[in-house]
Protein backbone atom coordinates (compact mmCIF):
# COMPACT_ATOMS: atom_id res chain seq x y z
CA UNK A 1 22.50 149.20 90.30
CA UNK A 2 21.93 148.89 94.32
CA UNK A 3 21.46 145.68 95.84
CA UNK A 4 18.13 145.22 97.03
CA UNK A 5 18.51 143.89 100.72
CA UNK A 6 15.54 141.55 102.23
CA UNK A 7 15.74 141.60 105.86
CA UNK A 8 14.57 138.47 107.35
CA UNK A 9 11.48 138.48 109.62
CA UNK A 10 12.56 138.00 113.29
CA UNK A 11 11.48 134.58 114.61
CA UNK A 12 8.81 134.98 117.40
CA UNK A 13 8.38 133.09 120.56
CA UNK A 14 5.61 130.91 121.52
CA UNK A 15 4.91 128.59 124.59
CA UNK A 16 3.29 124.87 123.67
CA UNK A 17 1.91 123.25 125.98
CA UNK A 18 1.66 119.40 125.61
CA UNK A 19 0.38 116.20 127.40
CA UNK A 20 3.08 113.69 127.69
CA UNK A 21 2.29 110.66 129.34
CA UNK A 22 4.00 109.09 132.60
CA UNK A 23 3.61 106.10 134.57
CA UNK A 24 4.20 106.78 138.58
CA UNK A 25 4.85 103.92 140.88
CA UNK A 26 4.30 103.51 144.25
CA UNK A 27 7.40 102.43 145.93
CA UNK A 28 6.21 100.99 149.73
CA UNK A 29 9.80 100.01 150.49
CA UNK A 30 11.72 103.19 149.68
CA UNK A 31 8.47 105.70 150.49
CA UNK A 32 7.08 107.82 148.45
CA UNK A 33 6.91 107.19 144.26
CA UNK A 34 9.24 106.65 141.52
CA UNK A 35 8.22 108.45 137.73
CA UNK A 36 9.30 108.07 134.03
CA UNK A 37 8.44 108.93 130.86
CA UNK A 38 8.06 105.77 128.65
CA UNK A 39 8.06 108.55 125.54
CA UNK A 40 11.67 110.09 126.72
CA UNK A 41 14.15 107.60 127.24
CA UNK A 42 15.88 107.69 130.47
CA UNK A 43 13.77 110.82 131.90
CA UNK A 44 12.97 109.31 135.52
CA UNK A 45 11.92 111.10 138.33
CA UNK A 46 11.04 110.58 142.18
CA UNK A 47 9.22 112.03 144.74
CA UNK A 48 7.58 111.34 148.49
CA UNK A 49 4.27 112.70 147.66
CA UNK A 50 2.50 112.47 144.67
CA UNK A 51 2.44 116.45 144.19
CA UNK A 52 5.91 116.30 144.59
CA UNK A 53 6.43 113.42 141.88
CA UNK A 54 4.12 115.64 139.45
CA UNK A 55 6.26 119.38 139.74
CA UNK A 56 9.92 116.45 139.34
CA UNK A 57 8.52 115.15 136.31
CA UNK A 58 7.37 118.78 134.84
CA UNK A 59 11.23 119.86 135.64
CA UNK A 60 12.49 116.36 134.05
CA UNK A 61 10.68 116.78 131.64
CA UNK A 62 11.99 120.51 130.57
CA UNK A 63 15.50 119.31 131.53
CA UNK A 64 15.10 116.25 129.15
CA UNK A 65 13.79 118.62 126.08
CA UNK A 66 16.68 121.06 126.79
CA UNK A 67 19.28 118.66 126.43
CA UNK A 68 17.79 116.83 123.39
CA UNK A 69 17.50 120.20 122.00
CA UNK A 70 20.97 121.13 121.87
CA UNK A 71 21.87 118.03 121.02
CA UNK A 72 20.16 118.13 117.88
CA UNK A 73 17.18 115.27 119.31
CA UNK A 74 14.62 117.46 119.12
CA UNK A 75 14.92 118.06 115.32
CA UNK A 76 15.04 114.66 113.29
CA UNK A 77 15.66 116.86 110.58
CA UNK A 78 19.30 117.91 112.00
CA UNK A 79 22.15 117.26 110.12
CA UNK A 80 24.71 115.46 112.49
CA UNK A 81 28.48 116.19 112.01
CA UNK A 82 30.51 113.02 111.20
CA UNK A 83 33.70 112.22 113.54
C-alpha cells in the first residue's frame, strides 16, 4: 500500500500594524527628548526633535520585538530549555 503524503500548506506573510503606547519627555538640560515604552521593558529611545524621537522609537521598537522574538518573548507559549 503507498503512503499517502500530506504536504503542509506554506505559512504566508502578513504585516500588523499596531499602536503601542510611549511616553516622550522633554529633556531642557540635555536638549532635545528622551522616549520609552512603558509596555516593553527597557525599550528607550532619544532624539533632538520630536520627529526624530518618533522614527527612534519605531526602530526601538522593531529592534525590541526582534530580539524578544528569538528569544522566545514574543510567544508565552514557548517552551524554554532548562540549564
Amino acid at each position: 500500500m503507498a503512503r499517502k503524503t500530506t504536504a503542509r500548506p506554506r505559512p504566508q506573510l502578513i504585516y500588523v500594524s499596531a499602536a503601542v503606547p510611549a511616553v516622550i519627555h522633554s529633556e531642557p538640560e540635555a536638549g532635545g527628548y528622551s522616549a520609552e515604552v512603558p509596555s516593553l521593558p527597557g525599550c528607550y529611545t532619544q532624539g533632538e526633535t520630536i520627529d526624530e524621537v518618533e522614527a527612534n522609537l519605531r526602530e526601538a521598537i522593531e529592534g525590541w520585538l526582534a530580539v524578544a522574538h528569538e528569544d522566545g518573548a514574543a510567544n508565552p507559549n514557548a517552551r524554554r530549555k532548562r540549564v
